[in-house]
Protein backbone atom coordinates (compact mmCIF):
# COMPACT_ATOMS: atom_id res chain seq x y z
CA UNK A 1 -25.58 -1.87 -4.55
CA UNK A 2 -22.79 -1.11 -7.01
CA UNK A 3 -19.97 2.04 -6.84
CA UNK A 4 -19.06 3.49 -10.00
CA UNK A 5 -15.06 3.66 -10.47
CA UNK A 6 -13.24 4.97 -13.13
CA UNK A 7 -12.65 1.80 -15.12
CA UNK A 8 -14.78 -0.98 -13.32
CA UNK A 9 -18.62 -1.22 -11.81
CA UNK A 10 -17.93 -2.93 -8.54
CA UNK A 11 -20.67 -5.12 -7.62
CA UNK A 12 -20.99 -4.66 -3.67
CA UNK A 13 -24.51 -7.28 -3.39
CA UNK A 14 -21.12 -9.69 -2.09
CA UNK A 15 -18.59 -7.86 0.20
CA UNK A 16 -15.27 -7.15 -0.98
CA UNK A 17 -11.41 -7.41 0.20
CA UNK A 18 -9.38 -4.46 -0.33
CA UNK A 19 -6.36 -5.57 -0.35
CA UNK A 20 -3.33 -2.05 1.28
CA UNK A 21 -0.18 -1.96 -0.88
CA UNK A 22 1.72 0.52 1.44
CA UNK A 23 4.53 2.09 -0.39
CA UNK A 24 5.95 3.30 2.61
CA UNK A 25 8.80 3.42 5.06
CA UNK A 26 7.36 3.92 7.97
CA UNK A 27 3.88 3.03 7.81
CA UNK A 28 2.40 1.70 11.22
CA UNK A 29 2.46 -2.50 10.05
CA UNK A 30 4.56 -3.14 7.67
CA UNK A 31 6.96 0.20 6.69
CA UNK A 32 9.47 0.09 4.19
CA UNK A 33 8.69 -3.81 3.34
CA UNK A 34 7.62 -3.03 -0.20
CA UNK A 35 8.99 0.34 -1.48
CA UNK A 36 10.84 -0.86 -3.76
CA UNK A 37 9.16 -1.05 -6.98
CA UNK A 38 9.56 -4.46 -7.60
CA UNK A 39 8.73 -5.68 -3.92
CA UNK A 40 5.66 -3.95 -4.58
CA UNK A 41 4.43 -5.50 -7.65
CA UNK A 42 5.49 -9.18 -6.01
CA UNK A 43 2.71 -8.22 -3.10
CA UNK A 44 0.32 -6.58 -5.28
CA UNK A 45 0.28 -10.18 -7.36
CA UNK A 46 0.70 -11.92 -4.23
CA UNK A 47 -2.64 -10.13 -2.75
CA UNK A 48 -4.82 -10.47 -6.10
CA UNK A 49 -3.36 -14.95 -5.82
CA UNK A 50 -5.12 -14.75 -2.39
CA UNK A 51 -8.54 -12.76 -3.40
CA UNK A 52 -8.14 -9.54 -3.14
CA UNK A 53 -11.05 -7.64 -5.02
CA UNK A 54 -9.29 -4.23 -5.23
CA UNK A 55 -5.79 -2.91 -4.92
CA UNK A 56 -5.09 0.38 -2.34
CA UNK A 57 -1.99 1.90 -2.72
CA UNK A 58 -0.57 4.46 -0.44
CA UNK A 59 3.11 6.26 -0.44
CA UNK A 60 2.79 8.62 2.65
CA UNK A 61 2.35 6.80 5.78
CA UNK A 62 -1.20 7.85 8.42
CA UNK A 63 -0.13 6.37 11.15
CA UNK A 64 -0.61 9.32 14.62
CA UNK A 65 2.79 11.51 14.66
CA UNK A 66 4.10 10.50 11.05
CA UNK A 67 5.53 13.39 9.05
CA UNK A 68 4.19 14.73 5.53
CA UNK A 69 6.04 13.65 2.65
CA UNK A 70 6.53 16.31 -0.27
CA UNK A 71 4.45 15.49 -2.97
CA UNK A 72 7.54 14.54 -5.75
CA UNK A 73 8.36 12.54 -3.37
CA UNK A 74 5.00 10.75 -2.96
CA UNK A 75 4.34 10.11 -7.37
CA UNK A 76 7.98 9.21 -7.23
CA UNK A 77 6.77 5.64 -4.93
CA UNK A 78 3.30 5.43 -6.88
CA UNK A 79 4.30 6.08 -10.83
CA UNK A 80 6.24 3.14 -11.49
CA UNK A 81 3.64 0.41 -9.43
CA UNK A 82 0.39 2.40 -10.88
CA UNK A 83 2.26 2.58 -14.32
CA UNK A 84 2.53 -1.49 -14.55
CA UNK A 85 -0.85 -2.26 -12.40
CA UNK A 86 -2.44 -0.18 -14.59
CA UNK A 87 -2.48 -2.92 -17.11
CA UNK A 88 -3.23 -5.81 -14.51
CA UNK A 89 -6.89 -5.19 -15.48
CA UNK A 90 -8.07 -5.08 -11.46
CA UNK A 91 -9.12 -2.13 -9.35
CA UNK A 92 -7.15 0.25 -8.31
CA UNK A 93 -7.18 2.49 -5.49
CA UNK A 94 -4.37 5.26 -4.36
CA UNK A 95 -4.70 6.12 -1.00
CA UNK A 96 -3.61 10.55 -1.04
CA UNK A 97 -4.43 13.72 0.44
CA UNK A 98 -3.00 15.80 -2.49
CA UNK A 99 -4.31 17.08 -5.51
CA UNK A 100 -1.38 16.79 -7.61
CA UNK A 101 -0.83 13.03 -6.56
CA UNK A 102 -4.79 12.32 -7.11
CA UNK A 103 -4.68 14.08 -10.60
CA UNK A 104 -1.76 12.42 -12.49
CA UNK A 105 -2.81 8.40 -10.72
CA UNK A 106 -6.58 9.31 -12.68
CA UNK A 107 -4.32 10.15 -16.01
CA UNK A 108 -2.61 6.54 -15.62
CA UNK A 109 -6.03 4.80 -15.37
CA UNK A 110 -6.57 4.70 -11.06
CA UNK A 111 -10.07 3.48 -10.53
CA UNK A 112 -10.46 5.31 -7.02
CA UNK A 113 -9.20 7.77 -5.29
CA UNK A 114 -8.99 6.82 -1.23
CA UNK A 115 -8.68 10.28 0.89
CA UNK A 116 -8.32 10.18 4.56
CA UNK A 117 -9.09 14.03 4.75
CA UNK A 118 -12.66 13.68 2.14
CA UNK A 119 -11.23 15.68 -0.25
CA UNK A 120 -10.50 19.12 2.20
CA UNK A 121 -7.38 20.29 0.88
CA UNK A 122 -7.67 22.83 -1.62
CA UNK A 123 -8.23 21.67 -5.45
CA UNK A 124 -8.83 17.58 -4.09
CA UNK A 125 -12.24 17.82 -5.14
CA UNK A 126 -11.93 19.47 -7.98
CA UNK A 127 -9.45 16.75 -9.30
CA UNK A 128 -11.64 14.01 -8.81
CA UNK A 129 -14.49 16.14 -10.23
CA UNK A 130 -12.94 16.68 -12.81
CA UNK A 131 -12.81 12.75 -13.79
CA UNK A 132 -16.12 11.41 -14.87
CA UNK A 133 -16.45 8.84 -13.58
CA UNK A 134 -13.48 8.05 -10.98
CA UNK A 135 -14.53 6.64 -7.48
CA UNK A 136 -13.95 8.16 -4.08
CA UNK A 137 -13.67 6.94 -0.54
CA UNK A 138 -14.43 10.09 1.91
CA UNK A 139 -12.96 8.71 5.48
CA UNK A 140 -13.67 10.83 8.65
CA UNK A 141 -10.73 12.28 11.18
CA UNK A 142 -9.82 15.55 12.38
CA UNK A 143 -6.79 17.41 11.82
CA UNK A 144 -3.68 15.70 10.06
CA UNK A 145 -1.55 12.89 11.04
CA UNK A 146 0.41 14.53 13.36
CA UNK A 147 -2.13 16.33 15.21
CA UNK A 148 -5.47 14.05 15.35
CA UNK A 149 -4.84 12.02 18.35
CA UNK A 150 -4.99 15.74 19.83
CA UNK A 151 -8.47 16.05 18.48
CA UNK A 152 -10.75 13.19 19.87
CA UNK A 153 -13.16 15.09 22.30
CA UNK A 154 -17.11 13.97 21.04
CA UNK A 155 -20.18 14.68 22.54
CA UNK A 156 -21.44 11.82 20.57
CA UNK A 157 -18.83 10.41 18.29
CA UNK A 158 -20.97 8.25 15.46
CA UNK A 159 -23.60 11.55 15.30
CA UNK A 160 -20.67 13.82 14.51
CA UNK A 161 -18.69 10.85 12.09
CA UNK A 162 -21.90 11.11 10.23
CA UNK A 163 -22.68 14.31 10.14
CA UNK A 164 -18.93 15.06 8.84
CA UNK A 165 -19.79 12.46 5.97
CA UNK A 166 -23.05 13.51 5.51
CA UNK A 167 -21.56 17.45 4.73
CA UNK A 168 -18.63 15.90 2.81
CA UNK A 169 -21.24 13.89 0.45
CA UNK A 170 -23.15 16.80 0.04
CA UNK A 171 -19.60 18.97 -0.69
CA UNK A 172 -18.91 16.21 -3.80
CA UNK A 173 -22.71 15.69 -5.04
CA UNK A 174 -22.63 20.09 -5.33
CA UNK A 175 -19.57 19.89 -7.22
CA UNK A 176 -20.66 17.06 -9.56
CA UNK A 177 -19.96 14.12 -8.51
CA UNK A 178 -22.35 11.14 -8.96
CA UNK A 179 -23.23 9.50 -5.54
CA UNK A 180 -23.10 6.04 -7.10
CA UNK A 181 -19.19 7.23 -7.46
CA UNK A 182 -19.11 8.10 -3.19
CA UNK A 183 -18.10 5.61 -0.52
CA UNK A 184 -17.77 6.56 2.89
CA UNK A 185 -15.23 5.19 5.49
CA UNK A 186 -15.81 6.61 9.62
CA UNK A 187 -11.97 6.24 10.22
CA UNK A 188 -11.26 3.27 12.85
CA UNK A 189 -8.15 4.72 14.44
CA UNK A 190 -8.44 8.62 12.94
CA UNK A 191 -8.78 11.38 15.87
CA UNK A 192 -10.33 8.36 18.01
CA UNK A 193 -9.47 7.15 21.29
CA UNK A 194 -9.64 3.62 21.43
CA UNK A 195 -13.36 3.29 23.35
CA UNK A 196 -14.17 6.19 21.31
CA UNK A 197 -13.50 3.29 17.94
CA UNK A 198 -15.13 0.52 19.81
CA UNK A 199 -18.84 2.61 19.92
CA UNK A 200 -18.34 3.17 16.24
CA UNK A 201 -17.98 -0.24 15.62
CA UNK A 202 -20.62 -1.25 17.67
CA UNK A 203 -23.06 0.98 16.23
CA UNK A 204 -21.89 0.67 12.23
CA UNK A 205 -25.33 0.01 11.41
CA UNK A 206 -26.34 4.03 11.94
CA UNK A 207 -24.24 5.05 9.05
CA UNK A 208 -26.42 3.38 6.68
CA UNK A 209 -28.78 6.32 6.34
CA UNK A 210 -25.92 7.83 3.82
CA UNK A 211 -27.28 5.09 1.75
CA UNK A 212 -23.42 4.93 0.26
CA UNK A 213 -21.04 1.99 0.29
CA UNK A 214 -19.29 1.54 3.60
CA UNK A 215 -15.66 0.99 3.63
CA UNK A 216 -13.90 0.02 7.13
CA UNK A 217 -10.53 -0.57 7.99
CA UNK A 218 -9.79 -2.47 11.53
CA UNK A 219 -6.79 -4.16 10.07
CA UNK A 220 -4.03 -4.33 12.70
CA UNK A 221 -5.26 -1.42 14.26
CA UNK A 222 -3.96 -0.07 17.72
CA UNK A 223 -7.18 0.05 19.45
CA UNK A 224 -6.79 -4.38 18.89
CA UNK A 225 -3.87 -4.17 20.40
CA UNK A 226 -5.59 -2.37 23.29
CA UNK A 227 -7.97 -4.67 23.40
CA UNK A 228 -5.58 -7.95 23.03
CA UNK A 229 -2.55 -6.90 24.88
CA UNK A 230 -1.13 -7.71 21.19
CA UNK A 231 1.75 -5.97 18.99
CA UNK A 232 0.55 -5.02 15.56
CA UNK A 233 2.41 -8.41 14.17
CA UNK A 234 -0.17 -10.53 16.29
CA UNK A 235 -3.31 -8.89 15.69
CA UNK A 236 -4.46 -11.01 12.84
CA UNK A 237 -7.52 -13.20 14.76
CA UNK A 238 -8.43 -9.52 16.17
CA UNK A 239 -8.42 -8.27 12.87
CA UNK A 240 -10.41 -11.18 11.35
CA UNK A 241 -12.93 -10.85 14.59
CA UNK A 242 -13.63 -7.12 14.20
CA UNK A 243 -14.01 -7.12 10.28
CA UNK A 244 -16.72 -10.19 10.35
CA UNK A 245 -18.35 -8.02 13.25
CA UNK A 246 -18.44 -4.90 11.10
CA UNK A 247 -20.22 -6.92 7.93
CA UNK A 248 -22.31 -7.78 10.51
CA UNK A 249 -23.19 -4.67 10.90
CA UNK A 250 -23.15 -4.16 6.70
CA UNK A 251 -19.81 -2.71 5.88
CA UNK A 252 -19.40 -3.44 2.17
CA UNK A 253 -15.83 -3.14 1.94
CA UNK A 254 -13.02 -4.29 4.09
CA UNK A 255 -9.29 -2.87 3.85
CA UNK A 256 -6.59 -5.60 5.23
CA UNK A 257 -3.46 -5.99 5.14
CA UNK A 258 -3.57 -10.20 5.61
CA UNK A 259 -5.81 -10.81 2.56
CA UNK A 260 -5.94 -14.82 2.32
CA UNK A 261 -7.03 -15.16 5.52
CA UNK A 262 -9.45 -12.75 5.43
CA UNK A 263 -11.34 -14.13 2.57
CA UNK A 264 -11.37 -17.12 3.93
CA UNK A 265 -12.90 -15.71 6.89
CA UNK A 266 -14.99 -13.57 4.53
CA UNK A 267 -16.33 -16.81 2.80
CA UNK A 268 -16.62 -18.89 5.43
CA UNK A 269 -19.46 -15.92 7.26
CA UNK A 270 -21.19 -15.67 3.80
CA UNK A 271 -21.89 -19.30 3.52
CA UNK A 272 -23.54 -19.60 7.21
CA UNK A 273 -25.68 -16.93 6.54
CA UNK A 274 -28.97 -17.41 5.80
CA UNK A 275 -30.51 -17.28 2.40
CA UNK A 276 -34.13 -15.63 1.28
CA UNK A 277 -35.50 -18.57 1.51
CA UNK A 278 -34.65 -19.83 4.90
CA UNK A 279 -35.74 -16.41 6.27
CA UNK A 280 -38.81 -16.53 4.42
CA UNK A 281 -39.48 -20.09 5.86
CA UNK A 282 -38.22 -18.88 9.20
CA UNK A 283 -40.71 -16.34 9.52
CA UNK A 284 -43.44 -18.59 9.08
CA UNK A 285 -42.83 -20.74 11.82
């Protein structure tokens, strides 16, 4: 399998690290840590030293309850990173809601656009329509930051996450948009409770029918910390557990925020798995 980006054919046969560059000062992990421009670019080389496949960037903070930023606001923390990592010759991803913000980061060269709402708001899709060949990552949740955790009643929660992808897919393909271009994402954390994110983990596996890249991000979430007892500064071996559990279950993607440790984790599952042959052989006996 392979997803079409803007600049770069992304070879997804191996899983990749994402590697989050939050531009933020009050994102849920690590707010305010690297909004400075500089600070920024020092972790963006920092994360690419340790493996990271593809860069995400994101200047308006997700986390449940945070407040919208105004969009000057948000370019004015992405233009001068995405102006220099445009030339770093690595995959880029900005991680927006708005139009505006997704058009100008495709005019400086961003590979992928990474929307939490799956293009919704008014003129999103036709901005990354407009691009011929820019990626997208379509994430389910409900509502907006502030609201979601309000919206988290399912009769069957990985029927409706894939149903809401499934429309979504069918939304961009309408419009244009080259499924070898779509990933999908079912929102660990996003208008979830936290048993409500441990059945979609469990049953991953039912969202390959999209037959579409699968992008998950467990990384420090708060449902670990339910689980663990943890704060979000000691959920690394939770983080590390979940994401081998969800390529497991085939995720082709995984978004972290502690990269070197999650390729090593990363590597370390590839090499005990088995190859054709051994299955091959296996079968036989």
């Amino acid at each position: 399998m392979r997803w079409t980006t803007a600049r770069f054919e992304i070879d997804l046969t191996r899983p990749r690290v994402m590697g989050i560059v939050n531009l933020t000062p009050d994102s849920f992990s690590d707010g305010g840590r690297w909004l400075e421009a500089r600070q920024a670019l020092r972790h963006a080389e920092q994360l690419l030293r340790e493996g990271a496949d593809i860069l995400d960037l994101g200047a308006e903070s997700s986390r449940p309850g945070a407040p919208g930023v105004p969009e000057a606001a948000e370019w004015g923390r992405l233009q001068p990173v995405l102006e220099e990592l445009s030339h770093w010759g690595v995959p880029l991803s900005v991680d927006t809601c708005k139009p505006g913000v997704m058009a100008r980061a495709l005019a400086l060269g961003v590979d992928v656009i990474n929307d939490i709402q799956a293009l919704q708001a008014p003129g999103a899709l036709a901005a990354v329509a407009a691009h011929p060949r820019a990626g997208v990552c379509l994430m389910h949740m409900r509502g907006a930051a502030a609201t979601m955790q309000n919206l988290v009643h399912y009769d069957d929660v990985l029927a409706e996450v894939r149903a809401f992808l499934a429309q979504r897919v069918e939304e961009l393909t309408g419009a244009g948009v080259g499924r070898q271009r779509i990933c999908v994402d079912p929102g660990f954390g996003f208008a979830k409770t936290p048993r409500q994110n441990l059945e979609l983990g469990q049953r991953l596996n039912e969202l390959h029918g999209l037959g579409l890249p699968l992008l998950v991000g467990w990384s420090r979430k708060s449902t670990l910390g339910w689980l663990t007892g943890r704060p979000v500064d000691q959920r690394l071996p939770a983080s590390l557990a979940a994401g081998l559990a969800a390529l497991q279950r085939g995720a082709h993607i995984l978004r972290v925020h502690d990269v070197a440790a999650s390729v090593e984790a990363l590597n370390t599952w590839m090499a005990l798995q088995p190859t054709a042959g051994q299955c091959a052989a296996s079968q036989k006996t």
